[in-house]
Protein backbone atom coordinates (compact mmCIF):
# COMPACT_ATOMS: atom_id res chain seq x y z
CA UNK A 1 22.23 23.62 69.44
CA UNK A 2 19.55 25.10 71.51
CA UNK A 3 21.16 27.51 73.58
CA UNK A 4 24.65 28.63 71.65
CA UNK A 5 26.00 32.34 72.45
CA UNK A 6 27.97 33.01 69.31
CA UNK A 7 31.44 34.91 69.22
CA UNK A 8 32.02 37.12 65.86
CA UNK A 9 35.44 38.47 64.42
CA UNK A 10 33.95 40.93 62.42
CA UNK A 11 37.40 41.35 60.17
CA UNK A 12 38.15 43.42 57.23
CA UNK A 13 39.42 40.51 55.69
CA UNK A 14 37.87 37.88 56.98
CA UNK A 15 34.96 36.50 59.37
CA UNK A 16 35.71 34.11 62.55
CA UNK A 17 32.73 32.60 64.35
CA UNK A 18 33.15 31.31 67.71
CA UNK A 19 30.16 28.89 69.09
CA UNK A 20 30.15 28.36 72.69
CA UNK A 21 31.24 24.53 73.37
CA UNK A 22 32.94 23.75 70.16
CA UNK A 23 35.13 26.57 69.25
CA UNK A 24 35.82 28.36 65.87
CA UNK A 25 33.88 26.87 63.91
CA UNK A 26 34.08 29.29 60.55
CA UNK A 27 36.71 31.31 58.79
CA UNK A 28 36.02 32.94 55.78
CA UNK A 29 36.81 35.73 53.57
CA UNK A 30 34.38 38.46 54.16
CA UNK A 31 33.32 39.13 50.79
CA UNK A 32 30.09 38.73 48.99
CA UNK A 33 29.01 38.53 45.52
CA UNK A 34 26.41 39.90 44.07
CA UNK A 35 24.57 40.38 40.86
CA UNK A 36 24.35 44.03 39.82
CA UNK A 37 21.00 43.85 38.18
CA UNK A 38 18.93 42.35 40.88
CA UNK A 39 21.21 43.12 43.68
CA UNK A 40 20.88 38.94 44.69
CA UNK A 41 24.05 37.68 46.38
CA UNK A 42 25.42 34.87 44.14
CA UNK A 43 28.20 33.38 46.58
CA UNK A 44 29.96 34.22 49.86
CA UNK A 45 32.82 33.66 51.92
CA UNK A 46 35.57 31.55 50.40
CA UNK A 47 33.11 31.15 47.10
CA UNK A 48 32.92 34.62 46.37
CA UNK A 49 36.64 35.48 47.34
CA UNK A 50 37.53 33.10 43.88
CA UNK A 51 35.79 35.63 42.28
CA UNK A 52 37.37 38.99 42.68
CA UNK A 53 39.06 40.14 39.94
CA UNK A 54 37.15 37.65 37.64
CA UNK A 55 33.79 38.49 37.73
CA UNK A 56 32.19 39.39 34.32
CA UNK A 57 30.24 42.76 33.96
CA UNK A 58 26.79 42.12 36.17
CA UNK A 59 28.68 39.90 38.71
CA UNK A 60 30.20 42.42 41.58
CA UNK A 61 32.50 40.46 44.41
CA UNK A 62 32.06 42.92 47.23
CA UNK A 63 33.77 43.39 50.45
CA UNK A 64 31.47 45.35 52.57
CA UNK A 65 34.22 46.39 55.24
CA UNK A 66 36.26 48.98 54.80
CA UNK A 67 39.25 49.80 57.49
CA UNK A 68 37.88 47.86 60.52
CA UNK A 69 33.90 48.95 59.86
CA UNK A 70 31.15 48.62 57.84
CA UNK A 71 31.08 50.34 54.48
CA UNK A 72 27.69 48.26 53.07
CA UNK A 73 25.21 47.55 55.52
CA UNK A 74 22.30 45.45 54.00
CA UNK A 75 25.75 43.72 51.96
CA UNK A 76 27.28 42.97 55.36
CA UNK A 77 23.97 41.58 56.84
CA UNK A 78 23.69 39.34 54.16
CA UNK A 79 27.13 38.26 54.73
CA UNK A 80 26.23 37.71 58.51
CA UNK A 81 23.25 36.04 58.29
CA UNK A 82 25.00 33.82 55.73
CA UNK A 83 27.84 33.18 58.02
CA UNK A 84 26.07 32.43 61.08
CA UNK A 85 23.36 29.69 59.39
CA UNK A 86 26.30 27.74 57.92
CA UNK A 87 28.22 28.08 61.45
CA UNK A 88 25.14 26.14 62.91
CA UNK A 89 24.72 29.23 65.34
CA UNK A 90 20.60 29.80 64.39
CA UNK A 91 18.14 27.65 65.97
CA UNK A 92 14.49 27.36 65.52
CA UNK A 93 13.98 27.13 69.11
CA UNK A 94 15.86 29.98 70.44
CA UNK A 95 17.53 33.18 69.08
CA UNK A 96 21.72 33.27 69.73
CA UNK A 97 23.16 36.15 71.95
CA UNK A 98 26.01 37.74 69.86
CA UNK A 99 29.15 38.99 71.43
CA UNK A 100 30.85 40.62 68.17
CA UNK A 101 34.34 42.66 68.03
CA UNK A 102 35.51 46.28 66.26
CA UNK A 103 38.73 48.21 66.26
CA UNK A 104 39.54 50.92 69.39
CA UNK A 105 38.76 54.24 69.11
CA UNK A 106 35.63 53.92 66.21
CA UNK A 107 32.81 56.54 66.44
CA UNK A 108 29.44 55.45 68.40
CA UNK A 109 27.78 55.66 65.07
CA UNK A 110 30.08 52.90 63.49
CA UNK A 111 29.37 50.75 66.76
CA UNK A 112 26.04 50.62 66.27
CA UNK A 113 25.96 49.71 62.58
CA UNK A 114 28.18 47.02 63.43
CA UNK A 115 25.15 46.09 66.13
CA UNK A 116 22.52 46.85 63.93
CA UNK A 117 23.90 44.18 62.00
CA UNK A 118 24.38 41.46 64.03
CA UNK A 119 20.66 42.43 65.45
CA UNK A 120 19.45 41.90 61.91
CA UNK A 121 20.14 38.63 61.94
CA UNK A 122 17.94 37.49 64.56
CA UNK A 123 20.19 37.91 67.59
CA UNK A 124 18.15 38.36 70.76
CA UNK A 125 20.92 40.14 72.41
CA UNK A 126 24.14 41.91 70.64
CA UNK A 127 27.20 42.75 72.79
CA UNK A 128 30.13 44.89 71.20
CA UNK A 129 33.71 44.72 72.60
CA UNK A 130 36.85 46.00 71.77
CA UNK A 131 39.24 44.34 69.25
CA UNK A 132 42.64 44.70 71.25
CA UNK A 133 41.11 43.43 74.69
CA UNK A 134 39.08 40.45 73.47
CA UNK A 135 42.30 39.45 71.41
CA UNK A 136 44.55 39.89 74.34
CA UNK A 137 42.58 37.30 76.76
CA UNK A 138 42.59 34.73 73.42
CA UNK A 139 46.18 35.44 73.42
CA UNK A 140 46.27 34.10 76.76
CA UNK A 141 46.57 37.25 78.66
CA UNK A 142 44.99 37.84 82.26
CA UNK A 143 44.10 41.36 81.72
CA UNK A 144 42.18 41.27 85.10
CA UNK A 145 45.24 42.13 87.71
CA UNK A 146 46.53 45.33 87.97
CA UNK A 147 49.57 44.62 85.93
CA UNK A 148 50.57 46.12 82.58
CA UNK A 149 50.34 44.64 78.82
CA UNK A 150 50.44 45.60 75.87
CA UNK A 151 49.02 44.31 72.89
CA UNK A 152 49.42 44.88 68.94
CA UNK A 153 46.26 43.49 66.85
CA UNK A 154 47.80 43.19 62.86
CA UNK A 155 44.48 42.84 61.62
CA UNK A 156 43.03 43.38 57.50
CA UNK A 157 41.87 46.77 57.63
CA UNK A 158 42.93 48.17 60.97
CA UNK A 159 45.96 47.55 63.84
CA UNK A 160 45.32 48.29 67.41
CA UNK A 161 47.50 48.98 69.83
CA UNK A 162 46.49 48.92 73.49
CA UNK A 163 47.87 49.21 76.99
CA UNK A 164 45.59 46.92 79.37
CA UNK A 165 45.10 46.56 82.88
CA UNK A 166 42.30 45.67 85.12
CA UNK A 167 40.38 44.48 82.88
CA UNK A 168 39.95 47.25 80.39
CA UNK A 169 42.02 49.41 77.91
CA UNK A 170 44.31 52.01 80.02
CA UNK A 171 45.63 53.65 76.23
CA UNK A 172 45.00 52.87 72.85
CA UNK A 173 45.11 53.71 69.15
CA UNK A 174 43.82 52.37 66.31
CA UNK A 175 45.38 53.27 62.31
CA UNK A 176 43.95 52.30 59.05
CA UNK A 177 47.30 50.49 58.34
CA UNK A 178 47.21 46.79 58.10
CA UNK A 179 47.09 43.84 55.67
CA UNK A 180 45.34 45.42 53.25
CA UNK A 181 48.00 48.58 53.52
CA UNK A 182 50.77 45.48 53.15
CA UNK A 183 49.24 44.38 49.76
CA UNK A 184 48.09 47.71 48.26
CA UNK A 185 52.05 48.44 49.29
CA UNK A 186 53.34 45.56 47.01
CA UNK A 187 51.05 46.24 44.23
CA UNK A 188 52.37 49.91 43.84
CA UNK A 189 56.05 48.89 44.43
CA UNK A 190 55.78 45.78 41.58
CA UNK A 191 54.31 48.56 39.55
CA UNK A 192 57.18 51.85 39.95
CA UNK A 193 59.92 49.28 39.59
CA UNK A 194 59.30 46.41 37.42
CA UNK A 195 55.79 48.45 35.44
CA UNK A 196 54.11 45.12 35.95
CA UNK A 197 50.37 45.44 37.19
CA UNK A 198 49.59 42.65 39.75
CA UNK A 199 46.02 42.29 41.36
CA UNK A 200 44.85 42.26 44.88
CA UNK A 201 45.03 38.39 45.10
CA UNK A 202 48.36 38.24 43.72
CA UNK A 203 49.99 40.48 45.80
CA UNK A 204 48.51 38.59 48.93
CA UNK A 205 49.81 35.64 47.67
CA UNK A 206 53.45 37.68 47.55
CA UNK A 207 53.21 39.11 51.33
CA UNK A 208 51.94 35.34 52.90
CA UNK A 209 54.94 33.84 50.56
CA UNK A 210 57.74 35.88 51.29
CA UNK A 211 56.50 38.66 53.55
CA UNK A 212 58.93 40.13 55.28
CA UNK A 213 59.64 43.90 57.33
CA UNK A 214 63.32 43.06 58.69
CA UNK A 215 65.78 42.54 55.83
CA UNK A 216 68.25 39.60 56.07
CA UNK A 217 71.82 39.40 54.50
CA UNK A 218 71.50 35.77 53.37
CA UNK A 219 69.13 32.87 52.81
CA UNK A 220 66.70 35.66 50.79
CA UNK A 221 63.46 34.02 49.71
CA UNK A 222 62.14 34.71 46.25
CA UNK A 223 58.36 34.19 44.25
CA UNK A 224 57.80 34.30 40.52
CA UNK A 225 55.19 36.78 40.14
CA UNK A 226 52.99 36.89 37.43
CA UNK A 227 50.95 40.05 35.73
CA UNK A 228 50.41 42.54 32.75
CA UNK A 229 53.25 44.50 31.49
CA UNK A 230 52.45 48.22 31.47
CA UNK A 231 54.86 48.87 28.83
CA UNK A 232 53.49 46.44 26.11
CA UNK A 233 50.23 45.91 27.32
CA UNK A 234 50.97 41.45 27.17
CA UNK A 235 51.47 39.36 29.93
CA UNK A 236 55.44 39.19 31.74
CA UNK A 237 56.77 37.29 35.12
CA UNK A 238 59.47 38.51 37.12
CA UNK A 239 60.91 37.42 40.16
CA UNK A 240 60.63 39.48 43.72
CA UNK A 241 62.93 38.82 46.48
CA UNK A 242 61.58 38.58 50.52
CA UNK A 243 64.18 41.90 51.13
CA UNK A 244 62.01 43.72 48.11
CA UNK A 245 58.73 42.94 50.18
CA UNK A 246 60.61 44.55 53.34
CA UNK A 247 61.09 47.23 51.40
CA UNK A 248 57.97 47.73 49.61
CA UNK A 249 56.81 47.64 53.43
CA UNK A 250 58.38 50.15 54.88
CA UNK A 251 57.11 53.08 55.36
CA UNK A 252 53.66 51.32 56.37
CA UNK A 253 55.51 49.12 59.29
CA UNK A 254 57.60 52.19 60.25
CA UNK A 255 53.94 53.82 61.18
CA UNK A 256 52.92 51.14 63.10
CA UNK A 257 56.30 51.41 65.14
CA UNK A 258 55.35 55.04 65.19
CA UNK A 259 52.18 54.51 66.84
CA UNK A 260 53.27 51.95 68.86
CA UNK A 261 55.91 54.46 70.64
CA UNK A 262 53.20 56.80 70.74
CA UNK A 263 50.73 54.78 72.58
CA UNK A 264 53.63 53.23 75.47
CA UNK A 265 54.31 57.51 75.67
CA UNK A 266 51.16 57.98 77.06
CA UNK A 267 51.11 54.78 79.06
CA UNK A 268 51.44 55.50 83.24
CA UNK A 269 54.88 54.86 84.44
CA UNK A 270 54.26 52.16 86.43
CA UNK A 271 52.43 50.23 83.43
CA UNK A 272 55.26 51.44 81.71
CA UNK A 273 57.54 49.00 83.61
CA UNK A 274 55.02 46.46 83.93
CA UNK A 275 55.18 46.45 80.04
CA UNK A 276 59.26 46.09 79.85
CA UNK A 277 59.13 43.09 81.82
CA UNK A 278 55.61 41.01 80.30
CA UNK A 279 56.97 42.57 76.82
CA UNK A 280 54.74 43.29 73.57
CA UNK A 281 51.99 40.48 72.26
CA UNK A 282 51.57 40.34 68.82
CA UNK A 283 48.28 38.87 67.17
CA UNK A 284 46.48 38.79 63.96
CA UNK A 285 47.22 37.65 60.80
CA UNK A 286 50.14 40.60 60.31
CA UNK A 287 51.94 39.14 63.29
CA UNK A 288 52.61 36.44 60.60
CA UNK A 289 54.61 38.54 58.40
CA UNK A 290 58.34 37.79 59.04
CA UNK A 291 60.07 39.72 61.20
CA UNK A 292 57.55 41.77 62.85
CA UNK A 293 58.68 40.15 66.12
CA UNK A 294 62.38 41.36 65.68
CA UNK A 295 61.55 44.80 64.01
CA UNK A 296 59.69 45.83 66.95
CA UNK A 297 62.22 44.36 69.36
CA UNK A 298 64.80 46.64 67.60
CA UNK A 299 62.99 49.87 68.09
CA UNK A 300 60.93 49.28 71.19
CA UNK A 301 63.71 47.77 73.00
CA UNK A 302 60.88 45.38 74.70
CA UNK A 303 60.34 41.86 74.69
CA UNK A 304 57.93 40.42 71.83
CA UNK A 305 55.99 37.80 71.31
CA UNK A 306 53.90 35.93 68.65
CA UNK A 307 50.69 34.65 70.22
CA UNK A 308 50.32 30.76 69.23
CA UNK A 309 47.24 31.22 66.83
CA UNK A 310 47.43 35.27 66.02
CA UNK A 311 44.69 34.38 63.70
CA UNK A 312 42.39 33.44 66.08
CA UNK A 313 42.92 35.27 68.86
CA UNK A 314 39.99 37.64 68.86
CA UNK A 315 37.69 34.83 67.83
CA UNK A 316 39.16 32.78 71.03
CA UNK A 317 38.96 35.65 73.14
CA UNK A 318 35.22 36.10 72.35
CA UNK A 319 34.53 32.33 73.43
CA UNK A 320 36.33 32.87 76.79
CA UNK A 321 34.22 36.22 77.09
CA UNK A 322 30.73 34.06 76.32
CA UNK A 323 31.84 31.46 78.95
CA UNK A 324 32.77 34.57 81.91
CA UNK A 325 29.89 36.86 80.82
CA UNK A 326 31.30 39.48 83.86
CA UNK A 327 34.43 40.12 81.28
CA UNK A 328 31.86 41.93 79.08
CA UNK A 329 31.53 45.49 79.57
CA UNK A 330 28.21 45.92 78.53
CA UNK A 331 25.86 43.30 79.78
């Protein structure tokens, strides 16, 4: 307990922390609440997730990310600091060294709020790395050879997609279409069809249920969904089918594809190859939406695969960074 290096998944949605010699240790939703008078948090994490939606008028559940980077500062160090004590990662006796993760491609200004952060919570050293390449090696990658592979990072707020080799990122780009994209997708299609008005949490509930991008002809799953009828104002339930999802999913998918195809365009030939035989990994918590695997296979025309804990993966890779310090960029 005296010496841990911590390892941070700073995600939209939620917050992984990796402690040298045990693991993950924490996953939690990264949202705070807070009281609008005093501006006190009142609960965080899982606690204050409960909350959205159902807070009454002084109560605020916040989530101080926004697309992959911080949209409330002093919110998210509050969040951090809270995170971090209850992972066991603070020590009277000596101050952690942070490696912590963002998306490709942010400005240096967003980097170093996300370090100013981590630096406000008592860190003694902060080290930032990027989100594709730290969840390629916890995907199980060797990125260190002078081979080809690609990677596609599903995250809450953000998806990366990166050509590695040598150890770093040869091409990258990161969109602002993700989980969060998914669910804001379902709300809006529930809405124009059936007029029924369905909350965040409800329509995250839909896309972990029966979340689907490739349509099936048979064995279609279905939910009961539950919200206020825009018509009459009272409560109504219908029911949505797994091929509706797909559909209410669409276009959002189809950009990822896009970028996808954009990003192998500008990859090197010889990478190029390298990447038709090791195939596409797929990691985050999109990669669990159904089908992801195949729709890509279909328009990439590349082998795919599912790491084995997509979840994870970034806050893995950060533990095997801690234990090879030389993988990080900037020591």
């Amino acid at each position: 307990m005296f010496n841990h290096d911590i390892g941070i998944d700073l995600g939209t949605a939620n917050v992984l922390i990796y402690l040298k010699g045990e693991g993950v240790v924490l996953n939690e939703p990264s949202v705070v609440a807070i009281d609008s008078n005093t501006r006190k948090p009142l609960a965080v994490g899982s606690d204050a997730r409960g909350m959205l939606g159902r807070t009454p008028g002084k109560v605020v559940a916040i989530k101080p990310l926004k697309d992959g980077v911080i949209a409330d500062f002093d919110t998210t160090g509050i969040m951090l600091d809270h995170f971090i004590k209850k992972a066991g990662g603070k020590s009277f006796f000596r101050k952690p060294r942070i490696l912590i993760c963002c998306p490709s491609n942010i400005t240096a200004v967003e980097k170093q709020a996300i370090k100013d952060a981590a630096i406000q919570t008592g860190a003694r050293k902060v080290f930032i790395e990027e989100e594709p390449k730290v969840a390629a090696i916890g995907a199980g990658i060797d990125i260190s050879e002078a081979n080809g592979n690609m990677i596609i990072d599903i995250g809450g707020g953000t998806t990366d997609i990166a050509v590695l080799s040598l150890g770093g990122i040869v091409t990258s780009e990161s969109i602002k279409v993700a989980g969060n994209t998914f669910d804001a997708d379902i709300m809006k299609y529930v809405k124009d069809k059936y007029k029924l008005l369905i909350g965040d949490m409800t329509a995250e509930n839909i896309k972990l249920s029966i979340g689907t991008v490739f349509p099936v002809k048979k064995d279609e799953e279905t939910i009961l969904v539950k919200g206020r009828d825009l018509n009459t104002g009272l409560p109504n339930s219908i029911v949505l089918s797994s091929n509706e999802i797909a559909e209410a999913l669409k276009d959002s998918s189809d950009i990822i594809i896009h970028t996808a195809k954009s990003v192998l365009e500008k990859t090197p030939p010889e990478l190029a190859a390298d990447i038709v035989e090791n195939g596409v990994t797929l990691t985050g918590g999109g990669a669990l939406i159904k089908g992801f695997d195949k729709l890509i296979h279909k328009e990439l025309k590349i082998p795919v695969r599912v790491a084995d804990t997509p979840l994870e993966c970034v806050a893995l890779g950060t533990g095997i960074m801690l234990e090879n310090i030389n993988l990080i960029d900037n020591v």
